[in-house]
PDB file of N, CA and C in Angstrom:
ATOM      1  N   UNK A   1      52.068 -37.491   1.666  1.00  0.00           N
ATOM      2  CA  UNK A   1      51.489 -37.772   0.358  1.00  0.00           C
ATOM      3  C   UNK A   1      49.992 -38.031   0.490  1.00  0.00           C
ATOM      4  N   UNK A   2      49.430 -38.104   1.774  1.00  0.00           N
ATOM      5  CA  UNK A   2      47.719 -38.628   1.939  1.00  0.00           C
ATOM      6  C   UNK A   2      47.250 -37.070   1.523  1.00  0.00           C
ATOM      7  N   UNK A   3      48.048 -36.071   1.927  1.00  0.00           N
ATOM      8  CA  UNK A   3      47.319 -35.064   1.700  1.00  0.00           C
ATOM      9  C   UNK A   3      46.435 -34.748   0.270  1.00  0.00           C
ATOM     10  N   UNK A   4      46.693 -34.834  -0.806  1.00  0.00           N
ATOM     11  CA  UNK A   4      45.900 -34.971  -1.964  1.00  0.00           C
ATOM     12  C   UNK A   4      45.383 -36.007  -1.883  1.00  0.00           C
ATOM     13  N   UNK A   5      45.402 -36.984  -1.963  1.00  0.00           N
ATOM     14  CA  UNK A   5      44.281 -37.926  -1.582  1.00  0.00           C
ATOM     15  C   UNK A   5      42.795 -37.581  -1.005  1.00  0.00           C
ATOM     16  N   UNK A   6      43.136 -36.709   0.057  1.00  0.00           N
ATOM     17  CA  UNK A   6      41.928 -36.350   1.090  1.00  0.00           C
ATOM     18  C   UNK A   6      41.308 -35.375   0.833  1.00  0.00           C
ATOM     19  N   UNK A   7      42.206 -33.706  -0.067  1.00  0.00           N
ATOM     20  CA  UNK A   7      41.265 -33.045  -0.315  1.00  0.00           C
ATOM     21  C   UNK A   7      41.464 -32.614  -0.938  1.00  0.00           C
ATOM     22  N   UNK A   8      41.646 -33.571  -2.379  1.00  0.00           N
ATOM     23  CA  UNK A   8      41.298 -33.512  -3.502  1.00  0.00           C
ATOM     24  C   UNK A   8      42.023 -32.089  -4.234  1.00  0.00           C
ATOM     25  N   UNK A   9      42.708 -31.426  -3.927  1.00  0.00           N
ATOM     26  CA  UNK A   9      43.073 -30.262  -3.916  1.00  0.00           C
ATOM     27  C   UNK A   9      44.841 -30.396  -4.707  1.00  0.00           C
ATOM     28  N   UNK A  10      45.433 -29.520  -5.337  1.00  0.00           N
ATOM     29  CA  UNK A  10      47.128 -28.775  -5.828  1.00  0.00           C
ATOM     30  C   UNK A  10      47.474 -28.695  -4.221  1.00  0.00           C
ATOM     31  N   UNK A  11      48.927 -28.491  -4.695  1.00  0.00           N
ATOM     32  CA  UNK A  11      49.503 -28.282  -3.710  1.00  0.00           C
ATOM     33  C   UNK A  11      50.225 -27.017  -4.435  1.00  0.00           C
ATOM     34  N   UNK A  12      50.868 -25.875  -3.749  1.00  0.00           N
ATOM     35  CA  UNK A  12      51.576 -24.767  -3.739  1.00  0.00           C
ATOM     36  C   UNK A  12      52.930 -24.553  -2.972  1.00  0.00           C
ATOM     37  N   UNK A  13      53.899 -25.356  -3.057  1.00  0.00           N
ATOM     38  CA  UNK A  13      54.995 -24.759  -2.102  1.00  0.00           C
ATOM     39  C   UNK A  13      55.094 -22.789  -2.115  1.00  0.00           C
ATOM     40  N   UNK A  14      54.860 -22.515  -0.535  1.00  0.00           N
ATOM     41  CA  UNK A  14      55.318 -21.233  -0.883  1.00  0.00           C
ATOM     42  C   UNK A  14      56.489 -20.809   0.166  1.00  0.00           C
ATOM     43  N   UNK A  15      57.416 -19.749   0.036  1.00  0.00           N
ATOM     44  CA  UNK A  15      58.305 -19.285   0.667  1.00  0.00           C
ATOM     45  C   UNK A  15      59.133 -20.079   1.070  1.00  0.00           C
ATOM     46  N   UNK A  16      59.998 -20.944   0.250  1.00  0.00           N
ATOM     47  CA  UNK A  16      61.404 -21.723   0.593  1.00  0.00           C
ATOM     48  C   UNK A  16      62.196 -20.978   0.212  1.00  0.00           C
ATOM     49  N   UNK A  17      63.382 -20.784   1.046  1.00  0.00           N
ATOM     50  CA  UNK A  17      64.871 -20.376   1.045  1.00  0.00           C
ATOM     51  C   UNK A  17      65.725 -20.901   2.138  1.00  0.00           C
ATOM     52  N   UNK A  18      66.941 -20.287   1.679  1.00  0.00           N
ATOM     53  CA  UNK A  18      67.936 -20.075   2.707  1.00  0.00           C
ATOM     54  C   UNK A  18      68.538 -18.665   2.589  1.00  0.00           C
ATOM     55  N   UNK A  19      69.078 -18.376   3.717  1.00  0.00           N
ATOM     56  CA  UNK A  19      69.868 -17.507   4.198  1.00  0.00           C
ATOM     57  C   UNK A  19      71.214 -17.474   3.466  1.00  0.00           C
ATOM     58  N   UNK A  20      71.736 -16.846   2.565  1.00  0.00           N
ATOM     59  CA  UNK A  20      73.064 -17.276   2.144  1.00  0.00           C
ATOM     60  C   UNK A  20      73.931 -15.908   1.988  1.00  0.00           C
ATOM     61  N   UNK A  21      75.046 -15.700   2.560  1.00  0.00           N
ATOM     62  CA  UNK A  21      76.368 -14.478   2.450  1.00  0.00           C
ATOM     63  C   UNK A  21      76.445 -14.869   0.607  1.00  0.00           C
ATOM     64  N   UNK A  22      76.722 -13.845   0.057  1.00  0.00           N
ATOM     65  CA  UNK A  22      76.757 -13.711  -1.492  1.00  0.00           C
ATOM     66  C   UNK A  22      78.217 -14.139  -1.187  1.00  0.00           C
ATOM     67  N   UNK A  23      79.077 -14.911  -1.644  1.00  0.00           N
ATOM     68  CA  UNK A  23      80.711 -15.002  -2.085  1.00  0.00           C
ATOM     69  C   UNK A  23      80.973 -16.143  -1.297  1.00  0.00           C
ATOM     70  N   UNK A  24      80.123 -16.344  -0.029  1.00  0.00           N
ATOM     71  CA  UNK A  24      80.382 -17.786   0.677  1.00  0.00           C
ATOM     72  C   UNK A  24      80.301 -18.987  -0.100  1.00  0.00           C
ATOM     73  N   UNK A  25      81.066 -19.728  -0.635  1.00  0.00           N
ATOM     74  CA  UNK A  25      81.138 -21.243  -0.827  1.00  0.00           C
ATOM     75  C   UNK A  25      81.962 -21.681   0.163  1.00  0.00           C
ATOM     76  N   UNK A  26      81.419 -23.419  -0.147  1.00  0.00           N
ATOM     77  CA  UNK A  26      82.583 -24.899   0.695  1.00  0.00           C
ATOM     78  C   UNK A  26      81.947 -25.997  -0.078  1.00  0.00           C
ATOM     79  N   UNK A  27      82.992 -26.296  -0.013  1.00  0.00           N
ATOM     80  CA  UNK A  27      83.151 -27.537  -0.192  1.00  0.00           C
ATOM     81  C   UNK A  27      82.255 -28.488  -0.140  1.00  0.00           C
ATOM     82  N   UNK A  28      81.620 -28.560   0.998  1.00  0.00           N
ATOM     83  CA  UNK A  28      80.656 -29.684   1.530  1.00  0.00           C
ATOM     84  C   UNK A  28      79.645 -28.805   1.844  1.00  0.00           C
ATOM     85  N   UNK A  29      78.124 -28.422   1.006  1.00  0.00           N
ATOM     86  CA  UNK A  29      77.394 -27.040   1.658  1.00  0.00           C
ATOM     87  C   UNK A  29      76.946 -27.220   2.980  1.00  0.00           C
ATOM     88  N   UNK A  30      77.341 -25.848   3.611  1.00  0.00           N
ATOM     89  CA  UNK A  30      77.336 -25.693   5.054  1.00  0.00           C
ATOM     90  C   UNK A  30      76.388 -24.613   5.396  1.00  0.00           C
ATOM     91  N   UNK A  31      75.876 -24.296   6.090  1.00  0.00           N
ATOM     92  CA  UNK A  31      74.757 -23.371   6.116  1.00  0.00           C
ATOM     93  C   UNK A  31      75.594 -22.023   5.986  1.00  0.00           C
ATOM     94  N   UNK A  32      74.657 -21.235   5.207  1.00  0.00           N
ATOM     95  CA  UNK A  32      75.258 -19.539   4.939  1.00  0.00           C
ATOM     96  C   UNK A  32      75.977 -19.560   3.753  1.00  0.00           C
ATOM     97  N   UNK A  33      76.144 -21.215   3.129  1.00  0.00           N
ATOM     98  CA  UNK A  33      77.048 -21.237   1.527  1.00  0.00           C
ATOM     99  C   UNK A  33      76.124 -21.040   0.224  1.00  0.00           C
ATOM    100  N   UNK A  34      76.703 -20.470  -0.527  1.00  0.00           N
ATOM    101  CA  UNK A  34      75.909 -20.439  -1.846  1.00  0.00           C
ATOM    102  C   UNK A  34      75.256 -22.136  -2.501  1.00  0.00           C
ATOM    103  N   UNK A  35      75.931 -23.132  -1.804  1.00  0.00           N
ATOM    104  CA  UNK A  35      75.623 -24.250  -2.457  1.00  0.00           C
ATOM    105  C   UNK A  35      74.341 -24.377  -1.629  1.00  0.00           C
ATOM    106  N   UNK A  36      74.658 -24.442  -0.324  1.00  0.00           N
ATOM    107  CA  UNK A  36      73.646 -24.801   0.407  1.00  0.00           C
ATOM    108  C   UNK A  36      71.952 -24.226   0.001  1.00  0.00           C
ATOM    109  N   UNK A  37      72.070 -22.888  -0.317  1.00  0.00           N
ATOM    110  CA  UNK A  37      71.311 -22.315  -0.696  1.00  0.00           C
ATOM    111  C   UNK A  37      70.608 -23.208  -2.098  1.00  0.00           C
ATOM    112  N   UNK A  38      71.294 -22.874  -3.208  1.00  0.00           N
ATOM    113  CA  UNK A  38      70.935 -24.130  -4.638  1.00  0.00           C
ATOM    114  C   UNK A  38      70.711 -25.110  -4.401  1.00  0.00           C
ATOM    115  N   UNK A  39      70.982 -26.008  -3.306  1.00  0.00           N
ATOM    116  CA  UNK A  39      71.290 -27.581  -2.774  1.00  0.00           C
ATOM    117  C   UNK A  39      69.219 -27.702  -2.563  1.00  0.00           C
ATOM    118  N   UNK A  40      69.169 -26.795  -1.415  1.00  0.00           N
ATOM    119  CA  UNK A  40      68.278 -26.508  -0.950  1.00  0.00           C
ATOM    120  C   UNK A  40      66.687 -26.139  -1.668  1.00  0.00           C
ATOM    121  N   UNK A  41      67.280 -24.981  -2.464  1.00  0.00           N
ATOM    122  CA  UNK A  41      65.859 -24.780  -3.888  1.00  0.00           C
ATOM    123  C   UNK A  41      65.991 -26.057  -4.775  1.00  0.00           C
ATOM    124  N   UNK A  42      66.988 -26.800  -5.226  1.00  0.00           N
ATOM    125  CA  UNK A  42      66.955 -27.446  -5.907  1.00  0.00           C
ATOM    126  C   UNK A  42      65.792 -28.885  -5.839  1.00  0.00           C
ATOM    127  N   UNK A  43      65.871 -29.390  -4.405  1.00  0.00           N
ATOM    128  CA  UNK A  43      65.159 -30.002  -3.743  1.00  0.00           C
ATOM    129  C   UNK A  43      64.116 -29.626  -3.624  1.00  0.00           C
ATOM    130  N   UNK A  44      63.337 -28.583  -4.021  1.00  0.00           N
ATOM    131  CA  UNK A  44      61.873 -27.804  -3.605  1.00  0.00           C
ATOM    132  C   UNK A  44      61.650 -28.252  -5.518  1.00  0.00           C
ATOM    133  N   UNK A  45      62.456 -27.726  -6.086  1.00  0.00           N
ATOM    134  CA  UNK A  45      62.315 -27.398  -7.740  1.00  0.00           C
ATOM    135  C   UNK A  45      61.581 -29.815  -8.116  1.00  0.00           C
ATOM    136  N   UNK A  46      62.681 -30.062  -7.597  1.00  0.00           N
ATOM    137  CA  UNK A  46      62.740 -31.989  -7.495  1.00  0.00           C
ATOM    138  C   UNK A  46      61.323 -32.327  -7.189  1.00  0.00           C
ATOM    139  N   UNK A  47      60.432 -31.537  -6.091  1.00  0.00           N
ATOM    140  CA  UNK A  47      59.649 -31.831  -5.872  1.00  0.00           C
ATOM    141  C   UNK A  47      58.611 -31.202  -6.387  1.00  0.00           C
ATOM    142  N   UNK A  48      58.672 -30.372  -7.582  1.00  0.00           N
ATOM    143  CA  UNK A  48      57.491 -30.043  -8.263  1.00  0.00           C
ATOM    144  C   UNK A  48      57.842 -31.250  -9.357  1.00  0.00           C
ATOM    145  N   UNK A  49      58.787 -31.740 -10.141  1.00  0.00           N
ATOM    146  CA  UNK A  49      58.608 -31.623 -11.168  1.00  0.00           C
ATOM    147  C   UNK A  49      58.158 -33.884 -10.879  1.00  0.00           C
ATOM    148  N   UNK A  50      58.421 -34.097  -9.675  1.00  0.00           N
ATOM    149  CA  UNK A  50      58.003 -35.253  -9.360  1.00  0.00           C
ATOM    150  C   UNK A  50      56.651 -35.585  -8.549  1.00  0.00           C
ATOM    151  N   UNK A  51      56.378 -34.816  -8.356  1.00  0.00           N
ATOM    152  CA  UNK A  51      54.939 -34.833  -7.850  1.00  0.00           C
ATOM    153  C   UNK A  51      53.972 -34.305  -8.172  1.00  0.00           C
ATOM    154  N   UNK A  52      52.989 -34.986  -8.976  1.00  0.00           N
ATOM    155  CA  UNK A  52      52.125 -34.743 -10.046  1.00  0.00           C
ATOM    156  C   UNK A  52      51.032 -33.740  -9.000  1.00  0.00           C
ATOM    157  N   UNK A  53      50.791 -33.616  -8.130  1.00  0.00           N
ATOM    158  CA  UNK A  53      49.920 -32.544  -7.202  1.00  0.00           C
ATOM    159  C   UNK A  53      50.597 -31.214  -6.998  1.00  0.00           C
ATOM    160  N   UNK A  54      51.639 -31.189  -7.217  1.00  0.00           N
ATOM    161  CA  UNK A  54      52.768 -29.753  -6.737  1.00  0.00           C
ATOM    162  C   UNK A  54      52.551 -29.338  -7.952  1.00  0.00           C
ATOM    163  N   UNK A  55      51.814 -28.227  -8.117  1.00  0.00           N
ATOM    164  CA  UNK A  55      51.371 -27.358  -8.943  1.00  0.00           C
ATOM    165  C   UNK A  55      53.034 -25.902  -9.172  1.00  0.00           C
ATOM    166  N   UNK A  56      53.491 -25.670  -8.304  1.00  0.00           N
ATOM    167  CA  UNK A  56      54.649 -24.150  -8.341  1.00  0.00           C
ATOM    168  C   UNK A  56      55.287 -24.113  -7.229  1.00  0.00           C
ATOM    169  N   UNK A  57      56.391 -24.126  -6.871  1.00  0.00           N
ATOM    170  CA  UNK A  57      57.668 -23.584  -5.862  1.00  0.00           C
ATOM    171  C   UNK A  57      57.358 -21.635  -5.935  1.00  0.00           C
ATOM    172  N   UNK A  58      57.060 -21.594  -5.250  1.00  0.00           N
ATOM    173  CA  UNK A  58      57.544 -20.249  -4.584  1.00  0.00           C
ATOM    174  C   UNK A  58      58.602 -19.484  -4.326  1.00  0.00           C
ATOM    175  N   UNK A  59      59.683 -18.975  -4.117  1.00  0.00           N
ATOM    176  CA  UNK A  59      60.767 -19.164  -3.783  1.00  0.00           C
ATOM    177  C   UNK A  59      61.120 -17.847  -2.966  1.00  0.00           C
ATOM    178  N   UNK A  60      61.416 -17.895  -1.783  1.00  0.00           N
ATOM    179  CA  UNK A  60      61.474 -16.654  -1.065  1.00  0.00           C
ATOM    180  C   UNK A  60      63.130 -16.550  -0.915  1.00  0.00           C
ATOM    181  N   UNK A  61      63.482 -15.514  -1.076  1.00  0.00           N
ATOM    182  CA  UNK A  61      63.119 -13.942  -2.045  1.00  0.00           C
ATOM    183  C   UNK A  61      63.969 -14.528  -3.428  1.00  0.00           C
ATOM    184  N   UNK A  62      63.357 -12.967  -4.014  1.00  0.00           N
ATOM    185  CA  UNK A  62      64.068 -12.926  -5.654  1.00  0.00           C
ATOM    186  C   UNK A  62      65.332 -12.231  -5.031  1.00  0.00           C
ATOM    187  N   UNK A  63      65.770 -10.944  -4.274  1.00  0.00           N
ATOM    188  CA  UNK A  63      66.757 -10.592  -3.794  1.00  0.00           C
ATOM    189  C   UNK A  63      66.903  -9.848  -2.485  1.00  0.00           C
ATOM    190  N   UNK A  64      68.051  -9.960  -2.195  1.00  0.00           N
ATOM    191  CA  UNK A  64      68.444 -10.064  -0.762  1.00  0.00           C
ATOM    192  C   UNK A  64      67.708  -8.184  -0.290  1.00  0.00           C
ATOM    193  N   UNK A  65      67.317  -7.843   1.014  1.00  0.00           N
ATOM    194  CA  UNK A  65      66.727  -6.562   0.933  1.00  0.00           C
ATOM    195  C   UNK A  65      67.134  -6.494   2.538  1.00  0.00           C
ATOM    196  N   UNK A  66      67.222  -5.324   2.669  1.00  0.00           N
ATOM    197  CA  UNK A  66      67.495  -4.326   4.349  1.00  0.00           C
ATOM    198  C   UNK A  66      66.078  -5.246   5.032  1.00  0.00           C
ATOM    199  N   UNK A  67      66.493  -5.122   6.094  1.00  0.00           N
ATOM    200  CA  UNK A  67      65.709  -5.926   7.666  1.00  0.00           C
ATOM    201  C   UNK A  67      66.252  -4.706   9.065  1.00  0.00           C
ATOM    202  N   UNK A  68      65.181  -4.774   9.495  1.00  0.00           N
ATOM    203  CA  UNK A  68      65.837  -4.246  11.538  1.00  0.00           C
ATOM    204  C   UNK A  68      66.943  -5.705  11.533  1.00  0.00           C
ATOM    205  N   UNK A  69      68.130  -4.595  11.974  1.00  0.00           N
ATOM    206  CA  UNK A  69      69.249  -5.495  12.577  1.00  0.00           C
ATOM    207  C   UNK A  69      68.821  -6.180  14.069  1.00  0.00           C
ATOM    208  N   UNK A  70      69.121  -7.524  14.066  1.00  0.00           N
ATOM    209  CA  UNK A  70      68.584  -8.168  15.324  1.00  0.00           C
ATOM    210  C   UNK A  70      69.863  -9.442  15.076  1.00  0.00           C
ATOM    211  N   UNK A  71      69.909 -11.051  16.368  1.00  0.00           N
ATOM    212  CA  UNK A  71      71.031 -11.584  15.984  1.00  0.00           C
ATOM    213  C   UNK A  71      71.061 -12.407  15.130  1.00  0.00           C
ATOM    214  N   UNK A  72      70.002 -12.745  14.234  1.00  0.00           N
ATOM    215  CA  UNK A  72      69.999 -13.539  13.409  1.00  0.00           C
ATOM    216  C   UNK A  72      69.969 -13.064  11.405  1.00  0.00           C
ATOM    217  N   UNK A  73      70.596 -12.200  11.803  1.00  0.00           N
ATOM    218  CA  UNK A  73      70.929 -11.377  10.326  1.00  0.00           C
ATOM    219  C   UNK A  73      71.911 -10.565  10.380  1.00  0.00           C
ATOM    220  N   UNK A  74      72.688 -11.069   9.340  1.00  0.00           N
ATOM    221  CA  UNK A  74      73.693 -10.637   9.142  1.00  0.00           C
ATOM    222  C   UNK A  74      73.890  -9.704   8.472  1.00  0.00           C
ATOM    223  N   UNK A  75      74.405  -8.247   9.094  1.00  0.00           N
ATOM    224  CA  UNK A  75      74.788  -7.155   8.474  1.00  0.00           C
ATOM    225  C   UNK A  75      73.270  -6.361   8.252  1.00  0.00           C
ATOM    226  N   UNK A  76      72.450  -6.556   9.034  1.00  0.00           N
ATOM    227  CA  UNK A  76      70.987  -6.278   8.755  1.00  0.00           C
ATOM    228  C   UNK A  76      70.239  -6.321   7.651  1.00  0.00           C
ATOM    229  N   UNK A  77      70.565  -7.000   6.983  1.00  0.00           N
ATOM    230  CA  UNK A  77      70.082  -7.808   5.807  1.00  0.00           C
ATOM    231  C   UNK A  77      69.107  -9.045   5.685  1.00  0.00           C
ATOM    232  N   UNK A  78      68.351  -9.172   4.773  1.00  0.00           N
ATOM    233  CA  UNK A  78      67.836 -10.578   4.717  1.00  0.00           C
ATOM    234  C   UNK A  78      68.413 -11.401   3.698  1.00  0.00           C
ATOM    235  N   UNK A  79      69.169 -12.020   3.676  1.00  0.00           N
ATOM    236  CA  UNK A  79      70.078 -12.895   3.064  1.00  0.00           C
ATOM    237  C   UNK A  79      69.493 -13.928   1.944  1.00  0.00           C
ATOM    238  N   UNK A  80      67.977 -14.019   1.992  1.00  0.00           N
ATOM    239  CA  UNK A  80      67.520 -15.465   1.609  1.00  0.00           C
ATOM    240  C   UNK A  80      67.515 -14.816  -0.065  1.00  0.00           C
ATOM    241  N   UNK A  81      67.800 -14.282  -1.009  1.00  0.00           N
ATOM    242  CA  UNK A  81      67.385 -13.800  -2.036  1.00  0.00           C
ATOM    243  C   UNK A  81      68.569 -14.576  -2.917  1.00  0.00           C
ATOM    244  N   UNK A  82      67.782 -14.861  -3.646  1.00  0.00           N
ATOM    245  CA  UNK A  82      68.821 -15.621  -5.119  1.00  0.00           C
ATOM    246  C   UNK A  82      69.414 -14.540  -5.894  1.00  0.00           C
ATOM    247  N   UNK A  83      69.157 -13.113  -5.592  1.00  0.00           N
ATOM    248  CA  UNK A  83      70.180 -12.812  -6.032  1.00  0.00           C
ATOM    249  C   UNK A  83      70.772 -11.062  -4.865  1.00  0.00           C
ATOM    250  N   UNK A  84      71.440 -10.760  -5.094  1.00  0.00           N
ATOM    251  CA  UNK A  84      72.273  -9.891  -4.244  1.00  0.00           C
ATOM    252  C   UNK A  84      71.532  -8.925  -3.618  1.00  0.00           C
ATOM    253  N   UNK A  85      71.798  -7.103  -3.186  1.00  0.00           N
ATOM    254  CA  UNK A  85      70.979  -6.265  -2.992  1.00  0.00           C
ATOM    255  C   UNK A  85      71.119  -5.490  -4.339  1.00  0.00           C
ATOM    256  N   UNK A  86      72.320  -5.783  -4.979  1.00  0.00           N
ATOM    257  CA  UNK A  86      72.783  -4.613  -6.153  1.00  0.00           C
ATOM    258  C   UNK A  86      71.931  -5.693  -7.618  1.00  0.00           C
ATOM    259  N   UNK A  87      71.911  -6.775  -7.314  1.00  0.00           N
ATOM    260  CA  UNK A  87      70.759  -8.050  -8.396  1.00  0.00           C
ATOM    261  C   UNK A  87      71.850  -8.633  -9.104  1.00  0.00           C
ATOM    262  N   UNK A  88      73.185  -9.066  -8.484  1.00  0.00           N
ATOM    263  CA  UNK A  88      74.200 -10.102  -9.124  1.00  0.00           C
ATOM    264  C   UNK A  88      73.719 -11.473  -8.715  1.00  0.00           C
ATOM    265  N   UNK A  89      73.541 -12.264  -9.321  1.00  0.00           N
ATOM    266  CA  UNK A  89      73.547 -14.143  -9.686  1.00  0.00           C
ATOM    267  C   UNK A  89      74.143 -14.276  -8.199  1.00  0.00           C
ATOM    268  N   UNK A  90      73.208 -15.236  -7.810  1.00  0.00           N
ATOM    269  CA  UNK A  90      74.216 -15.980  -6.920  1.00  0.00           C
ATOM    270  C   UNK A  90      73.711 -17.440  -7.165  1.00  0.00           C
ATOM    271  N   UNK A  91      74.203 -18.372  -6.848  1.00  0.00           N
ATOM    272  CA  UNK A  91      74.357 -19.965  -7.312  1.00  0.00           C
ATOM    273  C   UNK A  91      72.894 -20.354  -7.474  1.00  0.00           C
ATOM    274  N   UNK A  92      72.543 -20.205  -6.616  1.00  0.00           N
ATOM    275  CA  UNK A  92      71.029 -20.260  -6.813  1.00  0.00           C
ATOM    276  C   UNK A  92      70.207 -19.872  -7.811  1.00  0.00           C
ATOM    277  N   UNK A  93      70.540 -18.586  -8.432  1.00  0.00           N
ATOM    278  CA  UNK A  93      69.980 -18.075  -9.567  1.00  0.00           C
ATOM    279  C   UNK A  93      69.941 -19.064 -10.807  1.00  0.00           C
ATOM    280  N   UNK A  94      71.248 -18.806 -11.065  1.00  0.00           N
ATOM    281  CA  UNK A  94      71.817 -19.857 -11.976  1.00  0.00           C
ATOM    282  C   UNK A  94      70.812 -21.436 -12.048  1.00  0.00           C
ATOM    283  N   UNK A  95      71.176 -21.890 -11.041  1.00  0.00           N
ATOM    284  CA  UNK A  95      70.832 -23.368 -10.803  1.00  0.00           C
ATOM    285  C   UNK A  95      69.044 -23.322 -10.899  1.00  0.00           C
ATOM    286  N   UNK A  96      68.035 -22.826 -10.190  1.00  0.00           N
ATOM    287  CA  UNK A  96      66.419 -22.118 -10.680  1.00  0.00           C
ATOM    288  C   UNK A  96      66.517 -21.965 -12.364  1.00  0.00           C
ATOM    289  N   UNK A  97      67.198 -21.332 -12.944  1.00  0.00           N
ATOM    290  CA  UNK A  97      67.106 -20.906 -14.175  1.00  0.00           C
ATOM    291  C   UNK A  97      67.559 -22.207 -15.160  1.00  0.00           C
ATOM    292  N   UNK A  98      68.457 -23.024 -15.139  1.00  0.00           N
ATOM    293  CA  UNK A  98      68.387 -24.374 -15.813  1.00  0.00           C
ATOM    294  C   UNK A  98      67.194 -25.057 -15.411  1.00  0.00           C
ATOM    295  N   UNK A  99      66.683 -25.200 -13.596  1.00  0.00           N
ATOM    296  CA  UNK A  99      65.860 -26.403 -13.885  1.00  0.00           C
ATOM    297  C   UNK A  99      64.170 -25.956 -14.323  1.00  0.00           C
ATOM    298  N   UNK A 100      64.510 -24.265 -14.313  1.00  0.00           N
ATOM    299  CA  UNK A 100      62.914 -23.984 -14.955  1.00  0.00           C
ATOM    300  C   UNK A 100      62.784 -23.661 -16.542  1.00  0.00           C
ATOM    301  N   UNK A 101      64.077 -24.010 -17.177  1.00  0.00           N
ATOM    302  CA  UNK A 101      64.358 -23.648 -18.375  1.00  0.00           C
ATOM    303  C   UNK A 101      63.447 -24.496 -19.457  1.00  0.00           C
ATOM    304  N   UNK A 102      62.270 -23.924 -20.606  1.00  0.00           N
ATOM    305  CA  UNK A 102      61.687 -24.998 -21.014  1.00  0.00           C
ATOM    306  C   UNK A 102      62.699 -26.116 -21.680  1.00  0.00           C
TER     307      UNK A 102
END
């Protein structure tokens, strides 16, 4: 929080996500779940609307898109997109769209 203080300056969150399989839920969000994902922006969204210096959330990606297959992607995909490759809702969508709703 010293950071505005010192230089006088907005702040910009940019590029928060998660990684999330479209159809994955649990119970308790676990990484790769649709909650986890919403759990996650939701907490970025908390911190614009409470911190009078956080000017905009960023939110990386709008939807999920092809990547070089390597081991940390699944199905050679980039997973982090709120919404699918075909552009279906995933929890995240939903949940962004109430808390940016005027």
């Amino acid at each position: 929080v010293a950071l505005p203080a010192v230089f006088q300056k907005p702040i910009m969150v940019s590029e928060c996500g998660a990684d999330t399989l479209p159809g994955c839920h649990m119970m308790a969000p676990g990484l790769w779940s649709e909650e986890f994902q919403a759990g996650l922006l939701e907490v970025y969204t908390e911190l614009e609307r409470k911190l009078p210096f956080v000017f905009g959330v960023h939110v990386w990606n709008l939807a999920d898109f092809r990547t070089p297959q390597m081991h940390l992607r699944a199905a050679g995909l980039n997973h982090k997109g709120v919404f699918t490759r075909l552009r279906e809702p995933k929890l995240a969508a939903h949940m962004l769209r109430r808390a940016w709703r005027p």
